[in-house]
N, C-alpha and C. Protein backbone atom coordinates (compact mmCIF):
# COMPACT_ATOMS: atom_id res chain seq x y z
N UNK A 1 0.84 -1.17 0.00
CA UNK A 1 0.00 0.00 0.00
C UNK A 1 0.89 1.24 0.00
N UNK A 2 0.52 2.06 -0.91
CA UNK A 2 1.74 3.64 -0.63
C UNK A 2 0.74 4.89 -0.57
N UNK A 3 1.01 5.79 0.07
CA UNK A 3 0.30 6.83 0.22
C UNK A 3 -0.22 7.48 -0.54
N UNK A 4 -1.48 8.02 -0.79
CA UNK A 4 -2.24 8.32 -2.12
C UNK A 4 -1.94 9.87 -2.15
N UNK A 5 -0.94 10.19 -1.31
CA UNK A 5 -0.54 12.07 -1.75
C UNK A 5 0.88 12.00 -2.37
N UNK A 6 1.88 11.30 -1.64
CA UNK A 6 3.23 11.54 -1.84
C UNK A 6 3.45 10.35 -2.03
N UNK A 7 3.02 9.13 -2.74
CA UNK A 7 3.14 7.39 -3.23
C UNK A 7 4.37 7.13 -2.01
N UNK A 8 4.65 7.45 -0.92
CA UNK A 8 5.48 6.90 -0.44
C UNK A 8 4.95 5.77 0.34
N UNK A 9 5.82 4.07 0.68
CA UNK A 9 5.30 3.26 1.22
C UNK A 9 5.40 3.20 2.58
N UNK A 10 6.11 3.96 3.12
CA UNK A 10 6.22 4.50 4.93
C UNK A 10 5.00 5.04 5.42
N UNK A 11 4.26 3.80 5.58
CA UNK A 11 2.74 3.76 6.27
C UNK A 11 2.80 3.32 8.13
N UNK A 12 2.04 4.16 8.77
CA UNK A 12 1.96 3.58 9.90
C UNK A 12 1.01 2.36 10.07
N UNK A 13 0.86 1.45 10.81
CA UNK A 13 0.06 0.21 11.10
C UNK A 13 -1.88 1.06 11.25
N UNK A 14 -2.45 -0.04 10.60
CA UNK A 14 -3.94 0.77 11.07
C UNK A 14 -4.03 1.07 12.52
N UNK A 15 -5.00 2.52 12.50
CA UNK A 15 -5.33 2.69 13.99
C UNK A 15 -6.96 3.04 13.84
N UNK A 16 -7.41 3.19 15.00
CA UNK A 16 -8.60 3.58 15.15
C UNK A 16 -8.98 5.17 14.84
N UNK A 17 -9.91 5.36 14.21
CA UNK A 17 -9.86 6.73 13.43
C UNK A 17 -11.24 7.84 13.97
N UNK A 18 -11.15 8.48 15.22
CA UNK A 18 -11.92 9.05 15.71
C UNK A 18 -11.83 10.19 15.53
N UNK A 19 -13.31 11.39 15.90
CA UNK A 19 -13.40 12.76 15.74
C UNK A 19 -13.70 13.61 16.89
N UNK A 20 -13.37 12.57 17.79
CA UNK A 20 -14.09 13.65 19.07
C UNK A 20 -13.63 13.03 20.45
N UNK A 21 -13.83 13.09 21.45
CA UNK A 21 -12.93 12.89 22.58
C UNK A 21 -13.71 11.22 23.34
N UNK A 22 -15.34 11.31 22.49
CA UNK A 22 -15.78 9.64 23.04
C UNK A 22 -15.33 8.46 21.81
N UNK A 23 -15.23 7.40 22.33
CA UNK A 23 -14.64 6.48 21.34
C UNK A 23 -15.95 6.45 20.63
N UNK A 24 -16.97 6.63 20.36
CA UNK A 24 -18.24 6.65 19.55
C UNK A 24 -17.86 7.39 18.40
N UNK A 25 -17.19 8.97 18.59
CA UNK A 25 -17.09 9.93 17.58
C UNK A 25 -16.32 9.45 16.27
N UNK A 26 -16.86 9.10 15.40
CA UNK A 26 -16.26 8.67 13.80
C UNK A 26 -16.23 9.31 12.92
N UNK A 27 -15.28 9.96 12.03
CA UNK A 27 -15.74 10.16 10.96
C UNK A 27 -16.99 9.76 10.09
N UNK A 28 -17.55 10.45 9.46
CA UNK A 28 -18.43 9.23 8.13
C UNK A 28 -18.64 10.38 7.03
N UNK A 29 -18.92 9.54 5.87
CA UNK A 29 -18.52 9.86 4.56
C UNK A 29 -20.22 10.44 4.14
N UNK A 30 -20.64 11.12 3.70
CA UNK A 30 -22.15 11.44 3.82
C UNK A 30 -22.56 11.70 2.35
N UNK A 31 -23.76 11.32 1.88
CA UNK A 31 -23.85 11.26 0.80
C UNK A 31 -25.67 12.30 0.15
N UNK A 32 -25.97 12.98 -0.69
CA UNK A 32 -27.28 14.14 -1.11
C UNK A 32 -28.04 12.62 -0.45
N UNK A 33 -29.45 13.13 -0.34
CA UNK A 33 -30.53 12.33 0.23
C UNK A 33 -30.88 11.71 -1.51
N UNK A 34 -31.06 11.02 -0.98
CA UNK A 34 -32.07 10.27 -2.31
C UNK A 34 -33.30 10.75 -3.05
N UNK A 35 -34.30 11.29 -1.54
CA UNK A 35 -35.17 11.79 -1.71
C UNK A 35 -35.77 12.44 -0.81
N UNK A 36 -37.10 13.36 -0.84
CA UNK A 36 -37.20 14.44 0.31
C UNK A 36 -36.68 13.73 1.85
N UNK A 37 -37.99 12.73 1.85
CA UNK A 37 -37.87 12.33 3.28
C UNK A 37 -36.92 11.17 3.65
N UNK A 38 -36.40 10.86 2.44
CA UNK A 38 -35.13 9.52 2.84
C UNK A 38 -34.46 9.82 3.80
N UNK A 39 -33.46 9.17 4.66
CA UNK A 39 -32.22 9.95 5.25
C UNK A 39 -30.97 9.80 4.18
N UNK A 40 -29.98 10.84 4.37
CA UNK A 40 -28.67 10.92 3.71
C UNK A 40 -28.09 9.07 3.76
N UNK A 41 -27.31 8.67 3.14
CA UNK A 41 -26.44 7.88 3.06
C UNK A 41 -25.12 8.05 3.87
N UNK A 42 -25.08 7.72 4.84
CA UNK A 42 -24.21 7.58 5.39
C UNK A 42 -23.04 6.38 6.05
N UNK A 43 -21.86 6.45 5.73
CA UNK A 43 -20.81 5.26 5.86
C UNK A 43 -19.63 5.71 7.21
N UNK A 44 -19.09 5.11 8.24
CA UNK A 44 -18.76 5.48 9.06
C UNK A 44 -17.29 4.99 8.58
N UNK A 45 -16.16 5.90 8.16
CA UNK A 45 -14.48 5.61 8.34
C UNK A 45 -14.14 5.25 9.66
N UNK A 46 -13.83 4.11 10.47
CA UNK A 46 -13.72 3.85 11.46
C UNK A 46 -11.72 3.88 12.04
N UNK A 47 -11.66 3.39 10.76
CA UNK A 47 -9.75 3.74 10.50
C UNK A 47 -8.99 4.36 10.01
N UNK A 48 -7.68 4.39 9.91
CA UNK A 48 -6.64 5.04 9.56
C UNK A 48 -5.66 4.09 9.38
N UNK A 49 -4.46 5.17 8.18
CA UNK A 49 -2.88 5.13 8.45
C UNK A 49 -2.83 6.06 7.85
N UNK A 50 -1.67 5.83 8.81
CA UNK A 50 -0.54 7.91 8.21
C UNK A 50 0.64 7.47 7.86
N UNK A 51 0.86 8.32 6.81
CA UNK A 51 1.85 8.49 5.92
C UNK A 51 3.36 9.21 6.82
N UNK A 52 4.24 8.40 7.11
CA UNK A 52 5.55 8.26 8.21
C UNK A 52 6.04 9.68 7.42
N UNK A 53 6.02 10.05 5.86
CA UNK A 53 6.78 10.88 5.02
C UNK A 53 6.58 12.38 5.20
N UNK A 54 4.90 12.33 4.42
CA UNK A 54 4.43 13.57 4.20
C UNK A 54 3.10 13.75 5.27
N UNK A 55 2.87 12.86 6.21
CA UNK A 55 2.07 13.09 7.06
C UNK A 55 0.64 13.13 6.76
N UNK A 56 -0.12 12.55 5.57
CA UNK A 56 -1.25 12.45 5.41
C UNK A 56 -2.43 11.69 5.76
N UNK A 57 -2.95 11.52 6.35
CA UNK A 57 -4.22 10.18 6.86
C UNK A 57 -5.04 9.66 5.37
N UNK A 58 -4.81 8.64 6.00
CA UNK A 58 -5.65 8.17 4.62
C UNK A 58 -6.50 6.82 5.29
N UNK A 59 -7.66 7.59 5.54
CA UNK A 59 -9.02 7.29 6.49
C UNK A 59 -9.93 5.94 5.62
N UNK A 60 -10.07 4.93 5.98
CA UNK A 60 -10.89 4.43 5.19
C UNK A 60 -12.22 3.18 6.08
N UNK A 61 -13.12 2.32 5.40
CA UNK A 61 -13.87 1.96 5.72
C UNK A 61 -13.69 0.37 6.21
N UNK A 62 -14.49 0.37 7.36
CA UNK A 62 -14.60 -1.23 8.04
C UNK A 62 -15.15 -2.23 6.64
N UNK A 63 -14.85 -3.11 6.71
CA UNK A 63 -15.46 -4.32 5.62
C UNK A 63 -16.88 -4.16 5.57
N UNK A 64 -17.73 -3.96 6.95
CA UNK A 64 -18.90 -4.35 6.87
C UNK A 64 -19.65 -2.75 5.96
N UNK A 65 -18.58 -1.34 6.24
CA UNK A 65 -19.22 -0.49 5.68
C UNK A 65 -19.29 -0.40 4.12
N UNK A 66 -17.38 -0.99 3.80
CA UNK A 66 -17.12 -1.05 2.46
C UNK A 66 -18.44 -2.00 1.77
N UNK A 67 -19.54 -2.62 2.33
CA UNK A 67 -20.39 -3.39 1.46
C UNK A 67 -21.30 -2.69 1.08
N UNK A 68 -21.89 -2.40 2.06
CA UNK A 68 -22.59 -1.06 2.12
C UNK A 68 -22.63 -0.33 1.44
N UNK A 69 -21.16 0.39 1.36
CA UNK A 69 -21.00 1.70 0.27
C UNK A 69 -21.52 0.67 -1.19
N UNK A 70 -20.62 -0.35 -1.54
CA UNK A 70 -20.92 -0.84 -2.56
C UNK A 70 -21.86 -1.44 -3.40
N UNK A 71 -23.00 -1.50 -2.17
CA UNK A 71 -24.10 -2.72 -2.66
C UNK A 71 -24.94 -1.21 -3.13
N UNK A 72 -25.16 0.07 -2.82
CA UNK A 72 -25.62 1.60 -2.75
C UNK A 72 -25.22 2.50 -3.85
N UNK A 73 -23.82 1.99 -4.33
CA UNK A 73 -23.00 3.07 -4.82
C UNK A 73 -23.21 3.47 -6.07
N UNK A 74 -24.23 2.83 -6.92
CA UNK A 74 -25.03 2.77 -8.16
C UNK A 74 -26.15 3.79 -7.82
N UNK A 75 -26.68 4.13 -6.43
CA UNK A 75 -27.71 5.13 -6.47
C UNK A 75 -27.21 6.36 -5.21
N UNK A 76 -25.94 6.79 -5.53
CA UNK A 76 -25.70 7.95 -4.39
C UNK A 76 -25.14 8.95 -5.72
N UNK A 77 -25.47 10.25 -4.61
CA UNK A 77 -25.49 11.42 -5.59
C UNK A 77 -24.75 12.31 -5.18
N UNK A 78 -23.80 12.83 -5.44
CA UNK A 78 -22.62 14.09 -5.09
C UNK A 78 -23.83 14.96 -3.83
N UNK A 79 -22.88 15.43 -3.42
CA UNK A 79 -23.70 16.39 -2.16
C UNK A 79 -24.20 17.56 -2.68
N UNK A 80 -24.57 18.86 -2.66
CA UNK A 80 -24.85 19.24 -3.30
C UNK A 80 -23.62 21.03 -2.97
N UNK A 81 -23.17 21.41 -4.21
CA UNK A 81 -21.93 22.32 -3.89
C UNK A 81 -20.71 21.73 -4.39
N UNK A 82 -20.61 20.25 -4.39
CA UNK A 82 -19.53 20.10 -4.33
C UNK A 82 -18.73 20.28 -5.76
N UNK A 83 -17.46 20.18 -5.42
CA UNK A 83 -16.65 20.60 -6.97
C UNK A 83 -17.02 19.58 -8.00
């Protein structure tokens, strides 16, 4: 695996990838609603590794979310704003 900013392979070991001071707080990846009253699509990044080089996180998804995203990913829609 090499770092997706600076391809260097000086990765730290996965860690647990939190946003807030309770172990609950996760990142998650959020996706436009489908429809009025649907809820958003949402996928929780639960991990990490950082890049030993250039210092970048490169956050990604538990197995059970990566299915998720994938079994979905045919009907999610850019957020809205985005570039």
């Amino acid at each position: 695996m090499r770092c997706a900013i600076c391809g260097s392979d000086r990765l730290s070991p996965v860690g647990d990838l939190i946003s807030g001071e309770k172990w609950m707080d996760r990142l998650c990846l959020r996706f436009d609603r489908p429809g009025i009253l649907k809820p958003r699509p949402t996928f929780t990044a639960g991990f990490a590794r950082a890049c030993r080089d250039c210092g970048a996180l490169l956050p990604f998804l538990a197995e059970y979310e990566r299915r998720r995203l994938d079994e979905s990913a045919d009907r999610l829609a850019d957020v809205e704003g985005a570039p």
